[in-house]
PDB file of N, CA and C in Angstrom:
ATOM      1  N   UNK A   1      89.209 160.328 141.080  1.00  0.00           N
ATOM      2  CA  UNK A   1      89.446 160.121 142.497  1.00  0.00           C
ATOM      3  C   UNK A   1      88.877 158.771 142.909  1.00  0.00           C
ATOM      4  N   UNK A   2      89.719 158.277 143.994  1.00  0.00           N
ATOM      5  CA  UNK A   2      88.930 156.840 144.225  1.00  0.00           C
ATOM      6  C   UNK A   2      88.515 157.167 145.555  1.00  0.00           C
ATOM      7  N   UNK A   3      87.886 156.134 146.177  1.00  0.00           N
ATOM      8  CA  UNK A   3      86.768 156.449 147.433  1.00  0.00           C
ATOM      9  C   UNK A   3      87.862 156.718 148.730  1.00  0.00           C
ATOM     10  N   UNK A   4      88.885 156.171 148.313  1.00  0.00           N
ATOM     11  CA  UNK A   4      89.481 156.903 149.786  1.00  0.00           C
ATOM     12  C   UNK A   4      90.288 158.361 149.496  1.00  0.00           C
ATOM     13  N   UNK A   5      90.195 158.924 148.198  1.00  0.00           N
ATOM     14  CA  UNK A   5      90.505 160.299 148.274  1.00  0.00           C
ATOM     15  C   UNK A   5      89.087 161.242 147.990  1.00  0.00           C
ATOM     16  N   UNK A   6      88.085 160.651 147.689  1.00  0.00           N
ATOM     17  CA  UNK A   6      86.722 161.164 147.963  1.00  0.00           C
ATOM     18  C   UNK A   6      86.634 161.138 149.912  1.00  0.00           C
ATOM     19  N   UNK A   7      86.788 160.201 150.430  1.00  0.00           N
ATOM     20  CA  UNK A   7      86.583 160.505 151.966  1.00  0.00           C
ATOM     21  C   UNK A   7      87.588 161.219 152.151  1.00  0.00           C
ATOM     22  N   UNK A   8      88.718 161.612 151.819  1.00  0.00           N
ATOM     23  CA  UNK A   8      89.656 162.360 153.352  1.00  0.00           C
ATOM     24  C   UNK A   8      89.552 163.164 152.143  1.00  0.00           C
ATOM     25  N   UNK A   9      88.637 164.012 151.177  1.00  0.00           N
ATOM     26  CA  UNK A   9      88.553 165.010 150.668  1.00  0.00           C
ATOM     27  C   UNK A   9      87.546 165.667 150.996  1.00  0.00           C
ATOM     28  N   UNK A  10      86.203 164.564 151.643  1.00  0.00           N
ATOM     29  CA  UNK A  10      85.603 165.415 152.014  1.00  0.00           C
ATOM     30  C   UNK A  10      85.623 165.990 153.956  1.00  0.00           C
ATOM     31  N   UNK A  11      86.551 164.813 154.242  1.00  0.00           N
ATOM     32  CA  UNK A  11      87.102 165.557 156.148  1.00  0.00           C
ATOM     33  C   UNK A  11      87.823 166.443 155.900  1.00  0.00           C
ATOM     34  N   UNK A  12      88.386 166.805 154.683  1.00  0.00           N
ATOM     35  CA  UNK A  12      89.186 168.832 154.729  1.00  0.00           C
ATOM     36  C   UNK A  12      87.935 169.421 154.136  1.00  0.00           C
ATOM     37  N   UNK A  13      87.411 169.144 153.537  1.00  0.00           N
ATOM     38  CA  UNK A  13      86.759 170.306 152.752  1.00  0.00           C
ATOM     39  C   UNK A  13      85.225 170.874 153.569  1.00  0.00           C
ATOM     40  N   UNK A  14      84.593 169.604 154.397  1.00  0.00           N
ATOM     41  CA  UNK A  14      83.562 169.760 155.530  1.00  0.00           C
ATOM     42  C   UNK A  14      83.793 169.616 157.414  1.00  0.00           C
ATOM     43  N   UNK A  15      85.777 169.867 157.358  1.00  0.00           N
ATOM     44  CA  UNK A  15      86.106 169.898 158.489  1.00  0.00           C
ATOM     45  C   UNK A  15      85.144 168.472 159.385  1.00  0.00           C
ATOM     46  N   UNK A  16      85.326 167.592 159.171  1.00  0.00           N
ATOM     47  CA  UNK A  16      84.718 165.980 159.611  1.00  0.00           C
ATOM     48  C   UNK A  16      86.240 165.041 159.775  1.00  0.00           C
ATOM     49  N   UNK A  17      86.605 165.457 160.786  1.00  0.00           N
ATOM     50  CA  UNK A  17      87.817 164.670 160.884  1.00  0.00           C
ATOM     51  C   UNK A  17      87.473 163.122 161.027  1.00  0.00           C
ATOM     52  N   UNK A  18      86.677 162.609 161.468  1.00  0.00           N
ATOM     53  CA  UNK A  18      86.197 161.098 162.065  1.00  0.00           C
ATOM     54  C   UNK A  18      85.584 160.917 160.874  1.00  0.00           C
ATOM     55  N   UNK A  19      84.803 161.229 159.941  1.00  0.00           N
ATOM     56  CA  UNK A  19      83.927 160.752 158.873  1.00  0.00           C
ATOM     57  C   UNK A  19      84.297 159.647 158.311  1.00  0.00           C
ATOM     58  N   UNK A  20      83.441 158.903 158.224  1.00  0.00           N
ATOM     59  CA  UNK A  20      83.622 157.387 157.774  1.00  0.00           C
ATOM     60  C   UNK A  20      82.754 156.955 156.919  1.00  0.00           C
ATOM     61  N   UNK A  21      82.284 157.567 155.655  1.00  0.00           N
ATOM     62  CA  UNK A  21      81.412 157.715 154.751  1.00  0.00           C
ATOM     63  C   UNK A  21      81.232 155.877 153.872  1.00  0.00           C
ATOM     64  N   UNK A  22      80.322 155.670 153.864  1.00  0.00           N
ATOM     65  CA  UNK A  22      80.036 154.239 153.329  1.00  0.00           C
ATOM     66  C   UNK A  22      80.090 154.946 151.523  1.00  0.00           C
ATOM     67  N   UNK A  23      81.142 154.685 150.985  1.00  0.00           N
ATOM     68  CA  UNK A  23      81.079 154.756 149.177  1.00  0.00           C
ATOM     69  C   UNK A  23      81.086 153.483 148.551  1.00  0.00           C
ATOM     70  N   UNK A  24      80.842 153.433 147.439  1.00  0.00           N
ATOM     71  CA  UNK A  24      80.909 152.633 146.765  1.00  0.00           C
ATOM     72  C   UNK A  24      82.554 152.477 145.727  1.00  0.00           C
ATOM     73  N   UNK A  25      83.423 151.482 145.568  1.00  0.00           N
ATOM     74  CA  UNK A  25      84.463 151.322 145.544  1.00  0.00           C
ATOM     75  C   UNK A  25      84.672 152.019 143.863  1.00  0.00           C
ATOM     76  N   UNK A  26      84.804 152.624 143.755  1.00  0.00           N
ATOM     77  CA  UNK A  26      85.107 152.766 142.348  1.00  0.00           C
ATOM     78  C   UNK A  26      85.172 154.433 141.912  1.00  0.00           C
ATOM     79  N   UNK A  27      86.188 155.105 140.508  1.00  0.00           N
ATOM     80  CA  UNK A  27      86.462 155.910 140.632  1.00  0.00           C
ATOM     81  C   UNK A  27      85.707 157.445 140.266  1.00  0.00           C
ATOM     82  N   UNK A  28      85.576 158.553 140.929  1.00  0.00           N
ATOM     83  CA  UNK A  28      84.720 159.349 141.400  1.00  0.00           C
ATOM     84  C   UNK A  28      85.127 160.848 140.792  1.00  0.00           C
ATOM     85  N   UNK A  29      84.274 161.192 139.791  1.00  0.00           N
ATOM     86  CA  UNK A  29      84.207 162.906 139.122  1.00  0.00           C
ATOM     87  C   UNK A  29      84.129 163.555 139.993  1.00  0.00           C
ATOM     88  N   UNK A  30      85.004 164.874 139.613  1.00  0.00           N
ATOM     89  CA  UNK A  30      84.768 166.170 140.046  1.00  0.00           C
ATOM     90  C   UNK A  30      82.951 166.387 140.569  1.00  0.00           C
ATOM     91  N   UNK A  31      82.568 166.017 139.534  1.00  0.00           N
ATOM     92  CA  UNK A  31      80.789 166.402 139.521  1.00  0.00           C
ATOM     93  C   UNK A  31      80.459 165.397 140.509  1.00  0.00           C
ATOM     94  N   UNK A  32      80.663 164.180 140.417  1.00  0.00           N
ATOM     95  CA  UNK A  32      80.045 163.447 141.685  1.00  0.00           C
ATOM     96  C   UNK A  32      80.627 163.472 143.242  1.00  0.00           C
ATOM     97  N   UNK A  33      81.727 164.068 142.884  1.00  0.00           N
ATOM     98  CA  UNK A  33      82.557 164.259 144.408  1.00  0.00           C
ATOM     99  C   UNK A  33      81.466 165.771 144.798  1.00  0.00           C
ATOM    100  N   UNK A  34      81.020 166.013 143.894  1.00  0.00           N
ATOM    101  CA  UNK A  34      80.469 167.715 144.287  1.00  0.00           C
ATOM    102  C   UNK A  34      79.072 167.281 144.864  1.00  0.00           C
ATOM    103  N   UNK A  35      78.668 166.629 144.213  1.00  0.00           N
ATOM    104  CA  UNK A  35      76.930 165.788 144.321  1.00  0.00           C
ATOM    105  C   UNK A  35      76.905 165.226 145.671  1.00  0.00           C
ATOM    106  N   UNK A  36      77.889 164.237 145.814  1.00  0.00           N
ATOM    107  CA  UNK A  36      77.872 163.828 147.523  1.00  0.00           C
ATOM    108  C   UNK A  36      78.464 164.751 148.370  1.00  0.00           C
ATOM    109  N   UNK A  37      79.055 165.693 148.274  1.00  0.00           N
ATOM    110  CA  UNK A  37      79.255 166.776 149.286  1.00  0.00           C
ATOM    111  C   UNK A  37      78.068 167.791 149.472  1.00  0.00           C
ATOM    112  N   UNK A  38      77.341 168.444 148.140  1.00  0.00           N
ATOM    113  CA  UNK A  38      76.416 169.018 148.604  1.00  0.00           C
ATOM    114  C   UNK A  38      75.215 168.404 149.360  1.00  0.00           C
ATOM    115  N   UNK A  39      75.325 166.838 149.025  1.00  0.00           N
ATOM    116  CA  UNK A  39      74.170 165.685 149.677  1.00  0.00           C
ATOM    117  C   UNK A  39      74.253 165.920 151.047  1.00  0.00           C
ATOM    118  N   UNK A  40      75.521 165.678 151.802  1.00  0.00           N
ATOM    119  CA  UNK A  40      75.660 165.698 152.967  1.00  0.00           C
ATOM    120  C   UNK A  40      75.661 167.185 153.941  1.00  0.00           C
ATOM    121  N   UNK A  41      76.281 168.129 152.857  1.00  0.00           N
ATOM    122  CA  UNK A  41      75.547 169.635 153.702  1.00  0.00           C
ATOM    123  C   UNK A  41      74.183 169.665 153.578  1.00  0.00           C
ATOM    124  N   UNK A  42      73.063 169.268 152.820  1.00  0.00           N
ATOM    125  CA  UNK A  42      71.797 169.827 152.811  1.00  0.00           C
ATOM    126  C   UNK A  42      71.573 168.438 153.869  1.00  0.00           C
ATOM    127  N   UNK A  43      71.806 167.504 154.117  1.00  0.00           N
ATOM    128  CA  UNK A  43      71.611 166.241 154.779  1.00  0.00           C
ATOM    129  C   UNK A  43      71.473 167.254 156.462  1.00  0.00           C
ATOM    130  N   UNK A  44      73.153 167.551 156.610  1.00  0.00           N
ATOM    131  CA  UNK A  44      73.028 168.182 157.858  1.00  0.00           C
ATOM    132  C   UNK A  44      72.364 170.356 157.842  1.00  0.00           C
ATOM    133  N   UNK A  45      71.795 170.223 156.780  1.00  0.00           N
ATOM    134  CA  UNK A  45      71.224 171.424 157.056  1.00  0.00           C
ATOM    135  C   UNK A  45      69.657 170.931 157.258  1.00  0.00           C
ATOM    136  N   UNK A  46      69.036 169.917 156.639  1.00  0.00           N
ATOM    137  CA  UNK A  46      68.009 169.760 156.876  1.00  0.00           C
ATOM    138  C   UNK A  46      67.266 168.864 158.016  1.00  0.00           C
ATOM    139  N   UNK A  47      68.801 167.894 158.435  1.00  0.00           N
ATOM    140  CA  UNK A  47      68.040 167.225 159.970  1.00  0.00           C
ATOM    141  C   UNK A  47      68.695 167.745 160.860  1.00  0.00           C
ATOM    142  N   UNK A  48      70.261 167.504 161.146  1.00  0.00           N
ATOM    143  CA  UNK A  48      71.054 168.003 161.899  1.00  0.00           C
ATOM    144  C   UNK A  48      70.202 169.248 163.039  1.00  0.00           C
ATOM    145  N   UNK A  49      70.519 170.414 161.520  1.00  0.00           N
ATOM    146  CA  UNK A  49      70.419 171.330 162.207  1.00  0.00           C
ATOM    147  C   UNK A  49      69.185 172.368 163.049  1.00  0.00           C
ATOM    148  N   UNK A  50      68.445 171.018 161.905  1.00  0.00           N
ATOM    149  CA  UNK A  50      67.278 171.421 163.033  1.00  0.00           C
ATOM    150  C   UNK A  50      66.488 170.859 163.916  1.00  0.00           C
ATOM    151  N   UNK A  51      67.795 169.772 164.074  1.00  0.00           N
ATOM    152  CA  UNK A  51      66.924 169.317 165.158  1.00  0.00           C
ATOM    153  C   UNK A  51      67.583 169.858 166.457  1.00  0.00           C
ATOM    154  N   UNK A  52      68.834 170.717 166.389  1.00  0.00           N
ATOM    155  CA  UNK A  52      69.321 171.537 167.232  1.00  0.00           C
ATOM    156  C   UNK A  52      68.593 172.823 167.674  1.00  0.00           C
ATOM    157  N   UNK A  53      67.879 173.005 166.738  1.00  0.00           N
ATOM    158  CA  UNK A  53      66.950 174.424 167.014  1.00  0.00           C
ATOM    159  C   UNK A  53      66.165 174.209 167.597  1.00  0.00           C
TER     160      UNK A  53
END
């Protein structure tokens, strides 16, 4: 995958329609497409959401 099907893979898969993710240009594993998606849920589970609480 290259970085612009890593971004509009991860606005379906984390419902982020606007996401505008800064990647680095070059082409992207299953395993690392998984690595920066779980980055960014624990990202917004650990500030996001609590700073809503």
């Amino acid at each position: 995958m290259n970085k612009e099907e890593v971004i509009e893979r991860l606005k379906k898969d984390l419902d982020l329609p606007n996401f505008k993710g800064r990647l680095e240009e070059k082409e992207y594993t299953e395993e690392e497409y998984q690595k920066i998606k779980n980055d960014l849920n624990d990202y917004f589970e650990n500030y996001v959401r609590n700073i809503e609480n």
